[in-house]
C-alpha atoms as a PDB file:
ATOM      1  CA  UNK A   1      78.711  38.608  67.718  1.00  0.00           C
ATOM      2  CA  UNK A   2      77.209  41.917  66.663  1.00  0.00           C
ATOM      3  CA  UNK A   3      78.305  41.608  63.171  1.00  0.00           C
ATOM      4  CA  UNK A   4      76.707  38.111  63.172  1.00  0.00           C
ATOM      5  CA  UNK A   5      73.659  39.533  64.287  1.00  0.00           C
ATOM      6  CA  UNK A   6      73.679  42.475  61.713  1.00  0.00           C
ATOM      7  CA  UNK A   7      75.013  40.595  58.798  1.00  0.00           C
ATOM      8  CA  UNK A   8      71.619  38.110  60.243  1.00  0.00           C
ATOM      9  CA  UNK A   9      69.044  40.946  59.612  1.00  0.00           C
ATOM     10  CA  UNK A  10      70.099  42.030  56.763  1.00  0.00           C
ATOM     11  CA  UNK A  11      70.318  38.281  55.654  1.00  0.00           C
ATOM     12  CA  UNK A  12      66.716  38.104  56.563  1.00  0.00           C
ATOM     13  CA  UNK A  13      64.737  41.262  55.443  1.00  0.00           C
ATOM     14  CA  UNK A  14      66.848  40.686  51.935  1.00  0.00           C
ATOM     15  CA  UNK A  15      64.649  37.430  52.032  1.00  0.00           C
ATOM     16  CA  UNK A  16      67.688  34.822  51.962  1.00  0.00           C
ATOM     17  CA  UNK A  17      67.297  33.630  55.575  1.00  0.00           C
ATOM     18  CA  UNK A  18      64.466  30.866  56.912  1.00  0.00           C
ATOM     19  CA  UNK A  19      64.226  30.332  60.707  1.00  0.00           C
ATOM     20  CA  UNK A  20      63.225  27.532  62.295  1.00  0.00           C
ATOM     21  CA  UNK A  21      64.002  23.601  61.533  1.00  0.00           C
ATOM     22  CA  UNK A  22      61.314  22.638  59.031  1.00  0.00           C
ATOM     23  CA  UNK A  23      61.778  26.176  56.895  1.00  0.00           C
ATOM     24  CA  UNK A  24      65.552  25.109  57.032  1.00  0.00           C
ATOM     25  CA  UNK A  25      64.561  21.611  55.571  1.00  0.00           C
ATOM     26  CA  UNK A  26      62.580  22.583  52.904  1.00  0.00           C
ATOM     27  CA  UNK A  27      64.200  25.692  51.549  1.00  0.00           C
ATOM     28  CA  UNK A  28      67.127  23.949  50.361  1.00  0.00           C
ATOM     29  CA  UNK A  29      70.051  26.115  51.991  1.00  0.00           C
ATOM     30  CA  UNK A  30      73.745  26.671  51.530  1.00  0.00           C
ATOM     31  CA  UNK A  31      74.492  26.616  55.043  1.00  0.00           C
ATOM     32  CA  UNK A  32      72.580  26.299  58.617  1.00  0.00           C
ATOM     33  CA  UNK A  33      73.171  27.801  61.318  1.00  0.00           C
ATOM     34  CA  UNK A  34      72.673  26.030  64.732  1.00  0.00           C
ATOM     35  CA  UNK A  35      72.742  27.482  68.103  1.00  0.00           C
ATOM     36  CA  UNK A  36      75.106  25.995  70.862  1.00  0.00           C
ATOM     37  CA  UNK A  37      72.446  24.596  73.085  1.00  0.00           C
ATOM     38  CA  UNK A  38      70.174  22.559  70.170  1.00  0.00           C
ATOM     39  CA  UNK A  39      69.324  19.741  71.202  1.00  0.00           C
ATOM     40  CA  UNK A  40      71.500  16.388  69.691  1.00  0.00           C
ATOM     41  CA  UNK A  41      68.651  14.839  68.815  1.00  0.00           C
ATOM     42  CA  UNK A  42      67.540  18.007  66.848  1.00  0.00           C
ATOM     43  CA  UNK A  43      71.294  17.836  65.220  1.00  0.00           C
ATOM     44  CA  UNK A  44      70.922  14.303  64.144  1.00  0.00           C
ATOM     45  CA  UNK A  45      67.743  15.134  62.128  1.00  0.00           C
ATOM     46  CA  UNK A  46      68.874  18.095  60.766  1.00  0.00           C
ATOM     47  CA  UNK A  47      71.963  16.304  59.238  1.00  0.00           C
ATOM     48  CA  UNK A  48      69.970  13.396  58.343  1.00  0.00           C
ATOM     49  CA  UNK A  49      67.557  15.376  56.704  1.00  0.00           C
ATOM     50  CA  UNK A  50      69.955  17.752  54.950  1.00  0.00           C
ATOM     51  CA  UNK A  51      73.114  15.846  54.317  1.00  0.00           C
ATOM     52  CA  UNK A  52      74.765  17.879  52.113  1.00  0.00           C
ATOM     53  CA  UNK A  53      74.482  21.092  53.644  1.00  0.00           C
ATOM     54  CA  UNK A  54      77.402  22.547  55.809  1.00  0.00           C
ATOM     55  CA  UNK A  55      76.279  23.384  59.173  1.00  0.00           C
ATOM     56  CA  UNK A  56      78.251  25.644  61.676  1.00  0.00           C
ATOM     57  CA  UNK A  57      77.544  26.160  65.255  1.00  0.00           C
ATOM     58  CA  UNK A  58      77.640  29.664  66.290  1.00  0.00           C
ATOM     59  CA  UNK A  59      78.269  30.700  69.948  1.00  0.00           C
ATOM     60  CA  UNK A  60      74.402  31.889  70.622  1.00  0.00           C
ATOM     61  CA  UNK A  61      71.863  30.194  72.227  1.00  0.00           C
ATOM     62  CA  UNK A  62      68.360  30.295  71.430  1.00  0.00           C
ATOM     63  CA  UNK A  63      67.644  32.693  74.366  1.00  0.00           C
ATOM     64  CA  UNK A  64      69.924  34.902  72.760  1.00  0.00           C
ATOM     65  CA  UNK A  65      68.755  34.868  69.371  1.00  0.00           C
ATOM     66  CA  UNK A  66      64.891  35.619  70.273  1.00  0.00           C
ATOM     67  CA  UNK A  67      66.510  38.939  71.862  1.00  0.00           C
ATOM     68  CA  UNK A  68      66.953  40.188  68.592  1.00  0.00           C
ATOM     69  CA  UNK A  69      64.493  38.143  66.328  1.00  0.00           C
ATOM     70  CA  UNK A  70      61.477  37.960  69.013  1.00  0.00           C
ATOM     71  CA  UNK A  71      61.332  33.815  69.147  1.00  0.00           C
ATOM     72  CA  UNK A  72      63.546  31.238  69.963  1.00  0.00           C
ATOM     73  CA  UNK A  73      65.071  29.823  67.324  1.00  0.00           C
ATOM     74  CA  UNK A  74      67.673  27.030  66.968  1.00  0.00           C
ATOM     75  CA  UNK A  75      68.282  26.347  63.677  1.00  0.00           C
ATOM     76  CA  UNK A  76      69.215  29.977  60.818  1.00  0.00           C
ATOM     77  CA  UNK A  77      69.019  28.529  56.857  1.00  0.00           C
ATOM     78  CA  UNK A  78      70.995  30.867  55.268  1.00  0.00           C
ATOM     79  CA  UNK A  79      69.557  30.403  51.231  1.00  0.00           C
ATOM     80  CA  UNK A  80      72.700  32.567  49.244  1.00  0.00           C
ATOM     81  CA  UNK A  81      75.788  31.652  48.447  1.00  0.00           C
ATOM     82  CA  UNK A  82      77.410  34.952  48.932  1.00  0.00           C
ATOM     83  CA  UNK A  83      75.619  34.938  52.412  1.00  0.00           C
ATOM     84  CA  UNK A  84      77.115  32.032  53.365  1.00  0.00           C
ATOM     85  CA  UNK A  85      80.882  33.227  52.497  1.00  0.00           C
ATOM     86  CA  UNK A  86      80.353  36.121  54.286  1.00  0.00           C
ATOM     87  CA  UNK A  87      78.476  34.591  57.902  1.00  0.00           C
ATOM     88  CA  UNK A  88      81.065  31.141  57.589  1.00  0.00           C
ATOM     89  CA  UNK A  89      84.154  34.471  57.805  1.00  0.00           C
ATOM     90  CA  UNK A  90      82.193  35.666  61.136  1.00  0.00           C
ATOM     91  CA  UNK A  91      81.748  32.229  62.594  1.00  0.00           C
ATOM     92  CA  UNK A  92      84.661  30.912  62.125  1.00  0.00           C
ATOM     93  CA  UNK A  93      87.049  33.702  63.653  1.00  0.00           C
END
C-alpha cells in the first residue's frame, strides 16, 4: 500500500485529487476511490450520483487514510486520466 499512498500525494499536491464525497461529485473524475469500510448507503449514492465513473475499492479504511492525509476520508476522486492508469495498476495487483 505504500506506493498507493505515495502515488496519492503526489496525485494530490499535483492538484488532480479531491477528497471527500461531494468534491468527488462535483469535480467530474476518472475514477474514485472508496475505502473498504464506506458505508453501502454512501456507495449507492456515489454510483447513483456518478454513474459513469469507475470506482475501485482499495484495501484502506478511513482510519488509515487520515494517518497520512490528517482526516478521515472515504471516498479519493482521482481527476487525470494518466492518474487513473497508474493507481487502477496498484489497486488491482
Amino acid at each position: 500500500m505504500t506506493k498507493l499512498i505515495n502515488l496519492l500525494t503526489i496525485c494530490r499536491k499535483a492538484g488532480k485529487a479531491v477528497f471527500g464525497f461531494d468534491p468527488c461529485i462535483s469535480a467530474h473524475c476518472d475514477l474514485l476511490l472508496v475505502t473498504n469500510d464506506i458505508s453501502e448507503r454512501t456507495l449507492r449514492a456515489l454510483k447513483k450520483e456518478c454513474p459513469n465513473t469507475e470506482i475501485a475499492e482499495i484495501k484502506l479504511s478511513k482510519e488509515d487514510l487520515a494517518e497520512y492525509f490528517h482526516k478521515e476520508i472515504a471516498v479519493i476522486g482521482i481527476c487525470d486520466k494518466g492518474f487513473s492508469t497508474a493507481i487502477k495498476k496498484i489497486v488491482c495487483e
